[in-house]
PDB file of N, CA and C in Angstrom:
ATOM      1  N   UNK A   1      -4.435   3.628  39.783  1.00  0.00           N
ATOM      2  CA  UNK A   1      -4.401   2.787  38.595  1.00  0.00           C
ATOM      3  C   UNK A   1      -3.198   3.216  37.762  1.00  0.00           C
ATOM      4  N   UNK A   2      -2.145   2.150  37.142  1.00  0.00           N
ATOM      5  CA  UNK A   2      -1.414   2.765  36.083  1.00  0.00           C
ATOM      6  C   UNK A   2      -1.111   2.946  34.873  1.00  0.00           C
ATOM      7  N   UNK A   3      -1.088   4.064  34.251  1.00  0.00           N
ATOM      8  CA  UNK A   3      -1.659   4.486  33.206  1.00  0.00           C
ATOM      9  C   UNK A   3      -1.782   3.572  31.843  1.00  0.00           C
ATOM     10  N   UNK A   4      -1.375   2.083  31.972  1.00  0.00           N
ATOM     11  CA  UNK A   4      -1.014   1.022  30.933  1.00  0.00           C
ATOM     12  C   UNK A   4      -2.409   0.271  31.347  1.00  0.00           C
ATOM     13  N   UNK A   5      -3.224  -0.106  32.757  1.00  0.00           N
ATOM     14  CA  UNK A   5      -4.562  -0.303  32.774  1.00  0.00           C
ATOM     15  C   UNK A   5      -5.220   0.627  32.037  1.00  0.00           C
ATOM     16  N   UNK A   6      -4.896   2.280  32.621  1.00  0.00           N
ATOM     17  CA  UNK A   6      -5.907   3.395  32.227  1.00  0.00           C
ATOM     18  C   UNK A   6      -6.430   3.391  30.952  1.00  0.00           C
ATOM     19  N   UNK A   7      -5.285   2.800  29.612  1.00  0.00           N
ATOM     20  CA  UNK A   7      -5.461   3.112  28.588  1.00  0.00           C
ATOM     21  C   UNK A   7      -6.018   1.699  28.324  1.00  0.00           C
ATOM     22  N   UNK A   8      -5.905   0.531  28.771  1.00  0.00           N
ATOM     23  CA  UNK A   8      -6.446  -0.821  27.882  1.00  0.00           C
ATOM     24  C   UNK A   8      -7.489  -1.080  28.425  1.00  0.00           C
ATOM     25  N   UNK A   9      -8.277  -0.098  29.246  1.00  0.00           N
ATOM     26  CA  UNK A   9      -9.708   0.356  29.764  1.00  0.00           C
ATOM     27  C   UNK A   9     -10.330   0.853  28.635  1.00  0.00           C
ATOM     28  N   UNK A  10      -9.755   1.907  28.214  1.00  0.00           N
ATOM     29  CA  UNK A  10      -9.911   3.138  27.635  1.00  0.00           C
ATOM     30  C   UNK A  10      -9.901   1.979  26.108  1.00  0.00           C
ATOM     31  N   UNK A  11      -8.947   1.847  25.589  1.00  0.00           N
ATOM     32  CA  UNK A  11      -9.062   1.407  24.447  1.00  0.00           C
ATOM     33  C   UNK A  11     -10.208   0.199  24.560  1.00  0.00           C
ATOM     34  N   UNK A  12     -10.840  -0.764  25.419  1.00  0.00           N
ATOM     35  CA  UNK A  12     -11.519  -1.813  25.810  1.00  0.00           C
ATOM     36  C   UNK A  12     -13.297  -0.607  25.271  1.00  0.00           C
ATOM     37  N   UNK A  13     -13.336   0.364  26.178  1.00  0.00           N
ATOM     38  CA  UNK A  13     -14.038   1.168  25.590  1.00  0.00           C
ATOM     39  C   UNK A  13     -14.436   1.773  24.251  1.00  0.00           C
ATOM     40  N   UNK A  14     -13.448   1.977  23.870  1.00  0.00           N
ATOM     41  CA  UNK A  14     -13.603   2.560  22.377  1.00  0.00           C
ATOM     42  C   UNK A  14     -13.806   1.477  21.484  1.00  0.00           C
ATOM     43  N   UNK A  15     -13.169   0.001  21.986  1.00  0.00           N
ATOM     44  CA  UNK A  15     -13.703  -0.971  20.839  1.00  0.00           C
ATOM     45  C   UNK A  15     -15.030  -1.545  21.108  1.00  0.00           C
ATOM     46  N   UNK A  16     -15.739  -1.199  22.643  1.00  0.00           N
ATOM     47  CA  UNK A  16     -17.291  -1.495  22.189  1.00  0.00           C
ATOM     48  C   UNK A  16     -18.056  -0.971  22.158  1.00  0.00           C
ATOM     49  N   UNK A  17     -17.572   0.743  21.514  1.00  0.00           N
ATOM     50  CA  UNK A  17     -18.365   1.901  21.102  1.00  0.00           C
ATOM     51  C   UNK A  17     -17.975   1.573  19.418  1.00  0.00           C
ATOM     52  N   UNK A  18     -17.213   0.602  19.303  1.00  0.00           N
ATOM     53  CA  UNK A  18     -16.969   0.168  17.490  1.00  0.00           C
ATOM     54  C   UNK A  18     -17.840  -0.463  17.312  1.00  0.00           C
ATOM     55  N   UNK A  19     -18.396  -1.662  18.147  1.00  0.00           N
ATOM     56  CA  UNK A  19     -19.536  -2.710  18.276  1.00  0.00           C
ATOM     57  C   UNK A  19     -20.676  -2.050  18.330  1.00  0.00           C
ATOM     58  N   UNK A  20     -20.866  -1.136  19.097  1.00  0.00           N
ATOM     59  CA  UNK A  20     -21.843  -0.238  19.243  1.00  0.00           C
ATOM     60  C   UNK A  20     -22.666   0.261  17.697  1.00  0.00           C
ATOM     61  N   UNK A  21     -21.608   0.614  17.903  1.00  0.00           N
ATOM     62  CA  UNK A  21     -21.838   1.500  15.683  1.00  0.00           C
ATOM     63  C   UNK A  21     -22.149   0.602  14.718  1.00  0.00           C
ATOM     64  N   UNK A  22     -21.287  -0.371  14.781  1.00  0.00           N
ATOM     65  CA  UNK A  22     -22.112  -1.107  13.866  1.00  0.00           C
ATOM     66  C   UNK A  22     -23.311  -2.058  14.290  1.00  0.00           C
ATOM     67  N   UNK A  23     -23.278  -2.211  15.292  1.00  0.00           N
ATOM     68  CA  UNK A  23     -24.787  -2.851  15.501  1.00  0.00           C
ATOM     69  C   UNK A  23     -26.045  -2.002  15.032  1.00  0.00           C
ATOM     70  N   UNK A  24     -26.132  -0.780  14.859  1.00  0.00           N
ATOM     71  CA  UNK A  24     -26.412   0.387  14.779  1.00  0.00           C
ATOM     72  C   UNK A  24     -26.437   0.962  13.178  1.00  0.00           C
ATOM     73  N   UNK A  25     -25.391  -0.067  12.357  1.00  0.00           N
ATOM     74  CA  UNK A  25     -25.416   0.695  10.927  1.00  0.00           C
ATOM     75  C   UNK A  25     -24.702   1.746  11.033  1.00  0.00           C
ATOM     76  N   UNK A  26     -24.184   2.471  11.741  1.00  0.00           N
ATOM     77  CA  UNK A  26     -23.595   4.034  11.933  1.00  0.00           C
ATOM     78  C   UNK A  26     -21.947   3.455  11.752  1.00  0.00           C
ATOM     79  N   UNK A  27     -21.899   3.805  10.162  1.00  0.00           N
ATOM     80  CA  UNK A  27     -20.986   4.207   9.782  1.00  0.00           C
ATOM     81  C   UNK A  27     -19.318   5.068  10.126  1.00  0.00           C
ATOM     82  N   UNK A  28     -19.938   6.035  10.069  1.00  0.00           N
ATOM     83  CA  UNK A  28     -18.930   7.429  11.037  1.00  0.00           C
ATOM     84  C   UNK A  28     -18.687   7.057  11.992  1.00  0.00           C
ATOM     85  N   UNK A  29     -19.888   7.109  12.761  1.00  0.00           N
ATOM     86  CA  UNK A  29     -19.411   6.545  14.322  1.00  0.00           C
ATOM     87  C   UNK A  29     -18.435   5.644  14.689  1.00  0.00           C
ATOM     88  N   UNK A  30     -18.539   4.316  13.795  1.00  0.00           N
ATOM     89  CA  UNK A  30     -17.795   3.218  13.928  1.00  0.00           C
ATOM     90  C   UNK A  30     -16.425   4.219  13.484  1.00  0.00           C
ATOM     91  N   UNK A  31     -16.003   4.681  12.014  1.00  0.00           N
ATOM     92  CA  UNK A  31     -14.766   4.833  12.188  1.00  0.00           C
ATOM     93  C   UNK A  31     -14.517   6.517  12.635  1.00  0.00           C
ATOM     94  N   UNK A  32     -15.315   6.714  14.022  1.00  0.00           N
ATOM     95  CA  UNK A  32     -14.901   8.102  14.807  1.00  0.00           C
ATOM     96  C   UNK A  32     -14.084   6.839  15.550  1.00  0.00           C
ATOM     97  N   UNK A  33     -14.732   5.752  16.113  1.00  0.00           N
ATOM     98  CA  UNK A  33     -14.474   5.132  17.300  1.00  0.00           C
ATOM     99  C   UNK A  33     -13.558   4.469  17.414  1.00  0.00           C
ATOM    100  N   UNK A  34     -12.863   3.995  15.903  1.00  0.00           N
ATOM    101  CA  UNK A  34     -11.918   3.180  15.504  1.00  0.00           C
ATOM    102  C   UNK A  34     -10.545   4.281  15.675  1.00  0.00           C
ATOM    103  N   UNK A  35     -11.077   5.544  15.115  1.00  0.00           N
ATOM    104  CA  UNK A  35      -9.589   6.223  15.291  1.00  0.00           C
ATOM    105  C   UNK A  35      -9.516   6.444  16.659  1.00  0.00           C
ATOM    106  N   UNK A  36     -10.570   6.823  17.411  1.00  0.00           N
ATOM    107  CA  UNK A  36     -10.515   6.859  19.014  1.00  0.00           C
ATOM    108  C   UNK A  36      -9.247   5.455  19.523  1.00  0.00           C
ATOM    109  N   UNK A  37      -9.769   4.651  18.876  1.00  0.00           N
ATOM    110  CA  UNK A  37      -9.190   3.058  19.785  1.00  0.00           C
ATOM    111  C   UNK A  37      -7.847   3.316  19.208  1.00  0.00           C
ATOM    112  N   UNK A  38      -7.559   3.698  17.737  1.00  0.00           N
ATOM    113  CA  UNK A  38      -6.310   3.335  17.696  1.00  0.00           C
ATOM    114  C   UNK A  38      -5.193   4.874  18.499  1.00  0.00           C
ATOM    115  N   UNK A  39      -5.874   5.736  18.403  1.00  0.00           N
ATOM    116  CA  UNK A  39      -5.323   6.642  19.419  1.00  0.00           C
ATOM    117  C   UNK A  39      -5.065   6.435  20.609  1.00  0.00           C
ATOM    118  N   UNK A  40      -5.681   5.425  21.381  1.00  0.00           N
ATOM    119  CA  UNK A  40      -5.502   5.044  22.664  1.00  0.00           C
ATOM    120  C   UNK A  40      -4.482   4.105  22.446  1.00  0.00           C
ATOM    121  N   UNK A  41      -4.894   3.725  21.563  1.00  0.00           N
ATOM    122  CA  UNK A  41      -3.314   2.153  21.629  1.00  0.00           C
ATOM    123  C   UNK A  41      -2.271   3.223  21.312  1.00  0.00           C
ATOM    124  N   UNK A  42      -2.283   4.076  20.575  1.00  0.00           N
ATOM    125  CA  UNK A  42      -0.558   5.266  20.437  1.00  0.00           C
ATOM    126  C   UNK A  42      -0.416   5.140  22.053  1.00  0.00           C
ATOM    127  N   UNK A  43      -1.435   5.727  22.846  1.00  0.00           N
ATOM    128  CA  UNK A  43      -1.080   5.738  24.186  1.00  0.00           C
ATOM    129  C   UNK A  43      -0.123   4.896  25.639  1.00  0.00           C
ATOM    130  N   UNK A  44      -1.406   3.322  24.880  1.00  0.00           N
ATOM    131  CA  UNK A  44      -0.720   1.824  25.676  1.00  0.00           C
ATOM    132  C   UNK A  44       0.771   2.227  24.914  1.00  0.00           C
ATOM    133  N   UNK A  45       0.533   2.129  23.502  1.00  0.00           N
ATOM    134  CA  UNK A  45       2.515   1.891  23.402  1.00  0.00           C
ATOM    135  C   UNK A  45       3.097   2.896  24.189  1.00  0.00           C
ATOM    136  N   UNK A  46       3.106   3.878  24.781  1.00  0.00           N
ATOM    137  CA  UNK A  46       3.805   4.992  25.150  1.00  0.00           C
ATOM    138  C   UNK A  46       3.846   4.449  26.134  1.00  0.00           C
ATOM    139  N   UNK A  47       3.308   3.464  27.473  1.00  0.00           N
ATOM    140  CA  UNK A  47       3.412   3.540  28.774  1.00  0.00           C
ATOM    141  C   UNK A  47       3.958   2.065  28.920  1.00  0.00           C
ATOM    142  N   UNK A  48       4.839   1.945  28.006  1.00  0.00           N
ATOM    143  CA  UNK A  48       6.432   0.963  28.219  1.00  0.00           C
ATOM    144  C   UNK A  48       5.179  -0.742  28.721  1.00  0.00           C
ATOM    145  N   UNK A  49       4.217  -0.491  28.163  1.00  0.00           N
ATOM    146  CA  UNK A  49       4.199  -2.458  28.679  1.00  0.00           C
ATOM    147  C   UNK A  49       3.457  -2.905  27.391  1.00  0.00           C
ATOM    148  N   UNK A  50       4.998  -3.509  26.507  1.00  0.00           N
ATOM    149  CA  UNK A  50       4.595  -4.089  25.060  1.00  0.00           C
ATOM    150  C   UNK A  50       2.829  -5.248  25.298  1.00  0.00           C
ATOM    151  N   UNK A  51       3.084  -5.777  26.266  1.00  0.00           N
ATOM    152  CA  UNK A  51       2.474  -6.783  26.590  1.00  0.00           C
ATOM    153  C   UNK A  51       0.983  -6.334  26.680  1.00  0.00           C
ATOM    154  N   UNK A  52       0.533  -5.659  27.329  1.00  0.00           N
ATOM    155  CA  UNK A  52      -0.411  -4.579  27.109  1.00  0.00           C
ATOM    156  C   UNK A  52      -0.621  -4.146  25.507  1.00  0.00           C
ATOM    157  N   UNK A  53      -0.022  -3.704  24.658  1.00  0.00           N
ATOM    158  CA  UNK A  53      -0.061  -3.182  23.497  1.00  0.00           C
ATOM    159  C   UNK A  53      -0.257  -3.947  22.840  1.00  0.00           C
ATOM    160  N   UNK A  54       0.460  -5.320  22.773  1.00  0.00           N
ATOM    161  CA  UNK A  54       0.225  -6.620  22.486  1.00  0.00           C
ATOM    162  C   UNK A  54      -1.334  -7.048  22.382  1.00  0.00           C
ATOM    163  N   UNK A  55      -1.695  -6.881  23.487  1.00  0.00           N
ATOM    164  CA  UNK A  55      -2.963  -7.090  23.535  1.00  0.00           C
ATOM    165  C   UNK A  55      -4.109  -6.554  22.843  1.00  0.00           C
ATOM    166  N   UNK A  56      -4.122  -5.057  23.029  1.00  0.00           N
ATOM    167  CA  UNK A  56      -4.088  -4.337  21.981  1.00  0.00           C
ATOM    168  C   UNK A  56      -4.378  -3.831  20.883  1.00  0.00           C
ATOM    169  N   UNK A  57      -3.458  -4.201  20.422  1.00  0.00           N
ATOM    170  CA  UNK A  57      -3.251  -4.899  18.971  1.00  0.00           C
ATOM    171  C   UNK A  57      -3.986  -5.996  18.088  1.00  0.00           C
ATOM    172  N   UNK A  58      -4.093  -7.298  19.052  1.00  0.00           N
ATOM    173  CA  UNK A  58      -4.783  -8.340  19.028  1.00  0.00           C
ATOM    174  C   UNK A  58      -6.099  -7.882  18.901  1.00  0.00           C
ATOM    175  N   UNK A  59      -6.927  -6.909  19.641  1.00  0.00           N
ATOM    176  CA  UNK A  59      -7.987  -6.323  20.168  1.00  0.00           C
ATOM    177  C   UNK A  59      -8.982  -5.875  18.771  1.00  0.00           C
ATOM    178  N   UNK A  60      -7.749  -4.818  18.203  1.00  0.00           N
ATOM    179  CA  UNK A  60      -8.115  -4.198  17.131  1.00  0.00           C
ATOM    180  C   UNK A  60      -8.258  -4.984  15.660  1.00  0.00           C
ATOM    181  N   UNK A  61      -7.688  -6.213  15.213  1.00  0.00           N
ATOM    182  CA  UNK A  61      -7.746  -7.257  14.325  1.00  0.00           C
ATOM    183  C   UNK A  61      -8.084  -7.734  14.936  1.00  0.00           C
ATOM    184  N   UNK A  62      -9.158  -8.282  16.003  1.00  0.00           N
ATOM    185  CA  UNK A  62     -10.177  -9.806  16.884  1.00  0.00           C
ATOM    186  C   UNK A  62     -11.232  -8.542  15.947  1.00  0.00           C
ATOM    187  N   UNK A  63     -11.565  -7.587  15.921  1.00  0.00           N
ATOM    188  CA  UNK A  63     -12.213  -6.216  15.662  1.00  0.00           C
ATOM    189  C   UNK A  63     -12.831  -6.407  14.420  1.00  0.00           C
ATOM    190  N   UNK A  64     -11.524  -6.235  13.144  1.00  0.00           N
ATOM    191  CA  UNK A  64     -11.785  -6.189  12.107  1.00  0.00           C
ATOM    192  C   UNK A  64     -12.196  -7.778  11.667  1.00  0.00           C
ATOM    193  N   UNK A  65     -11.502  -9.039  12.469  1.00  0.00           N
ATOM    194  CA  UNK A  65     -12.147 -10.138  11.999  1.00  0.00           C
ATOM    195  C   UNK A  65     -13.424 -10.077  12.534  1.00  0.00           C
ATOM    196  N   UNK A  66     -13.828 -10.209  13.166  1.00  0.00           N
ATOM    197  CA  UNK A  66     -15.199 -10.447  13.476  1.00  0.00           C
ATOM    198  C   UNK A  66     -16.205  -9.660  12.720  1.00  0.00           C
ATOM    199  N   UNK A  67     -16.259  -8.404  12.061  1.00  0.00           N
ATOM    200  CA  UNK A  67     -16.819  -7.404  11.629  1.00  0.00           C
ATOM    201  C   UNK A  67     -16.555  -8.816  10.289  1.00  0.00           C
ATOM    202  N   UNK A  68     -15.932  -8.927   9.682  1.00  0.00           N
ATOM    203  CA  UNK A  68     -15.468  -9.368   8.446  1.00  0.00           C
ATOM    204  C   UNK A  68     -16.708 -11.161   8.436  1.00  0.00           C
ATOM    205  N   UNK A  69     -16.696 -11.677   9.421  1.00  0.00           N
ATOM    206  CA  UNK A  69     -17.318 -13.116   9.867  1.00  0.00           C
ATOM    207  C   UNK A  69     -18.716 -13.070  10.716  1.00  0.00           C
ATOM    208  N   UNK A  70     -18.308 -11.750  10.652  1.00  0.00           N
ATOM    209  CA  UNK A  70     -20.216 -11.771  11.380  1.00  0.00           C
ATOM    210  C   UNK A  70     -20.765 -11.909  12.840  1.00  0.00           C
ATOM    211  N   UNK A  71     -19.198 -12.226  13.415  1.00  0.00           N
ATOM    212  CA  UNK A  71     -19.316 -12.828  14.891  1.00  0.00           C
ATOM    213  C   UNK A  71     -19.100 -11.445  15.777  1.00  0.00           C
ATOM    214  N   UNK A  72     -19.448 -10.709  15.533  1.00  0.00           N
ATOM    215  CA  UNK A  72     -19.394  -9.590  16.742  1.00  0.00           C
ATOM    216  C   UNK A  72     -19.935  -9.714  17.551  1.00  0.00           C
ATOM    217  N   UNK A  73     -21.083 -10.652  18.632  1.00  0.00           N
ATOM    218  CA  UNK A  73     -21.326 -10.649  19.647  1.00  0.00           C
ATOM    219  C   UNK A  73     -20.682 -11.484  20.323  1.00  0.00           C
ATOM    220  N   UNK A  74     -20.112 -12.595  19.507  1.00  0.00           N
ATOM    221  CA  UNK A  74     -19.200 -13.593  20.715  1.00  0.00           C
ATOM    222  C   UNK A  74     -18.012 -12.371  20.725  1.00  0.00           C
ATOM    223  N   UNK A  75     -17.285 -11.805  19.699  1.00  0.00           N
ATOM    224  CA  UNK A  75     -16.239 -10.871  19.979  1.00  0.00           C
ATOM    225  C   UNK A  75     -16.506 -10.294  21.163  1.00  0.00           C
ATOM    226  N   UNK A  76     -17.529  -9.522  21.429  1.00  0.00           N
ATOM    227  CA  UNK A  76     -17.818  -8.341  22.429  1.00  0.00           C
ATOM    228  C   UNK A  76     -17.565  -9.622  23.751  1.00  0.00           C
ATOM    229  N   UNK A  77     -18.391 -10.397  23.678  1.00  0.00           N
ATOM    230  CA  UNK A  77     -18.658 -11.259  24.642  1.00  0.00           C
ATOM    231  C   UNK A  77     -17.060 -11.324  25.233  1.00  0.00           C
ATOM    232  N   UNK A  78     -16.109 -11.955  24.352  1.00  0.00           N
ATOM    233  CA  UNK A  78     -14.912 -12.072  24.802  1.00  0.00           C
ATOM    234  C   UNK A  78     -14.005 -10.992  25.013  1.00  0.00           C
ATOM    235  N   UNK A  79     -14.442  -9.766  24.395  1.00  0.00           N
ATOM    236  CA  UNK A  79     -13.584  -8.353  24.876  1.00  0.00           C
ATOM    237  C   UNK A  79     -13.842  -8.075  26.530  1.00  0.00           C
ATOM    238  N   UNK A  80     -15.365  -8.330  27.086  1.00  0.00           N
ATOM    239  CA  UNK A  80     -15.769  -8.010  28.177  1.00  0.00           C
ATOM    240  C   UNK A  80     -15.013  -8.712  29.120  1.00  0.00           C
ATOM    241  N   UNK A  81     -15.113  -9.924  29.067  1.00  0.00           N
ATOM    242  CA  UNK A  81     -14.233 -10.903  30.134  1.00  0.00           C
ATOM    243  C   UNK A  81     -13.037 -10.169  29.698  1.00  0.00           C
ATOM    244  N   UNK A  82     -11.985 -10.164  28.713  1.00  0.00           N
ATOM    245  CA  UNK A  82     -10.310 -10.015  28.705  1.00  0.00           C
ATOM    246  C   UNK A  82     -10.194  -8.190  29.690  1.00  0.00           C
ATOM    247  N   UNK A  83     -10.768  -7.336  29.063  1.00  0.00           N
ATOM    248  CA  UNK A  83     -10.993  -6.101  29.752  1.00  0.00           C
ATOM    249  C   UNK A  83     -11.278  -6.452  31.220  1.00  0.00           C
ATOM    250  N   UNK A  84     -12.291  -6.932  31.829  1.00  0.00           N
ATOM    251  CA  UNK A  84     -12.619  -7.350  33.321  1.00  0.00           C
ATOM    252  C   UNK A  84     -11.583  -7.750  33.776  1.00  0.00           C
ATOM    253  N   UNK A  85     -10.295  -8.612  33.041  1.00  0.00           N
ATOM    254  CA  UNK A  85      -9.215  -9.025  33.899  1.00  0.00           C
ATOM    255  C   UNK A  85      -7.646  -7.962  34.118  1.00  0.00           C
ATOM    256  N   UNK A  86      -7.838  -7.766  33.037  1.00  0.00           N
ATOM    257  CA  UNK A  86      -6.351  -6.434  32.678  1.00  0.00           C
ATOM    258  C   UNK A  86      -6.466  -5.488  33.887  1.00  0.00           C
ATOM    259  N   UNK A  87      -8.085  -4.635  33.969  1.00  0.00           N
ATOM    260  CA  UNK A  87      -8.242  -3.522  34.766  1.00  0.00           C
ATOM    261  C   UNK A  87      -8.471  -3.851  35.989  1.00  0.00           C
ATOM    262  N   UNK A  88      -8.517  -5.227  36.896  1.00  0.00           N
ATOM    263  CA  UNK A  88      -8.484  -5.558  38.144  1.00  0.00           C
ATOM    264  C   UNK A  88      -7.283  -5.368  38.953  1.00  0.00           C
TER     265      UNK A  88
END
């Protein structure tokens, strides 16, 4: 696998351990998990595929909107499919 999947796995992870937390009320958790995700995106940018980071990016504000509108399960819903395709 190369390491620009590894990490938009990895970050795909950490944003539905964000979903996680707040479904949950857990506070901390959510922003342990948020600095987790955005630490992983430092990562995607490091492994040269903007396009990837791009994504990303997008990932982390689809994140904060949905938290903001209430829609966090269609969010998750649609993180699962975009993640299922990147890491194939």
């Amino acid at each position: 696998m190369n390491p620009a999947r590894f990490y938009f796995a990895n970050l795909g992870a950490d944003i539905v351990r964000c979903v996680a937390a707040l479904d949950h009320g857990d506070e901390g958790r959510y922003r342990d998990s948020l600095a987790r995700a955005r630490r992983t995106l430092g990562f995607l940018r490091a492994s040269n595929r903007p396009e990837a980071y791009e994504e990303g990016l997008l990932l982390l504000r689809g994140l904060e909107y949905a938290r903001q509108d209430n829609t966090l399960d269609m969010f998750l819903d649609h993180t699962n499919k975009l993640i299922t395709v990147f890491v194939r």
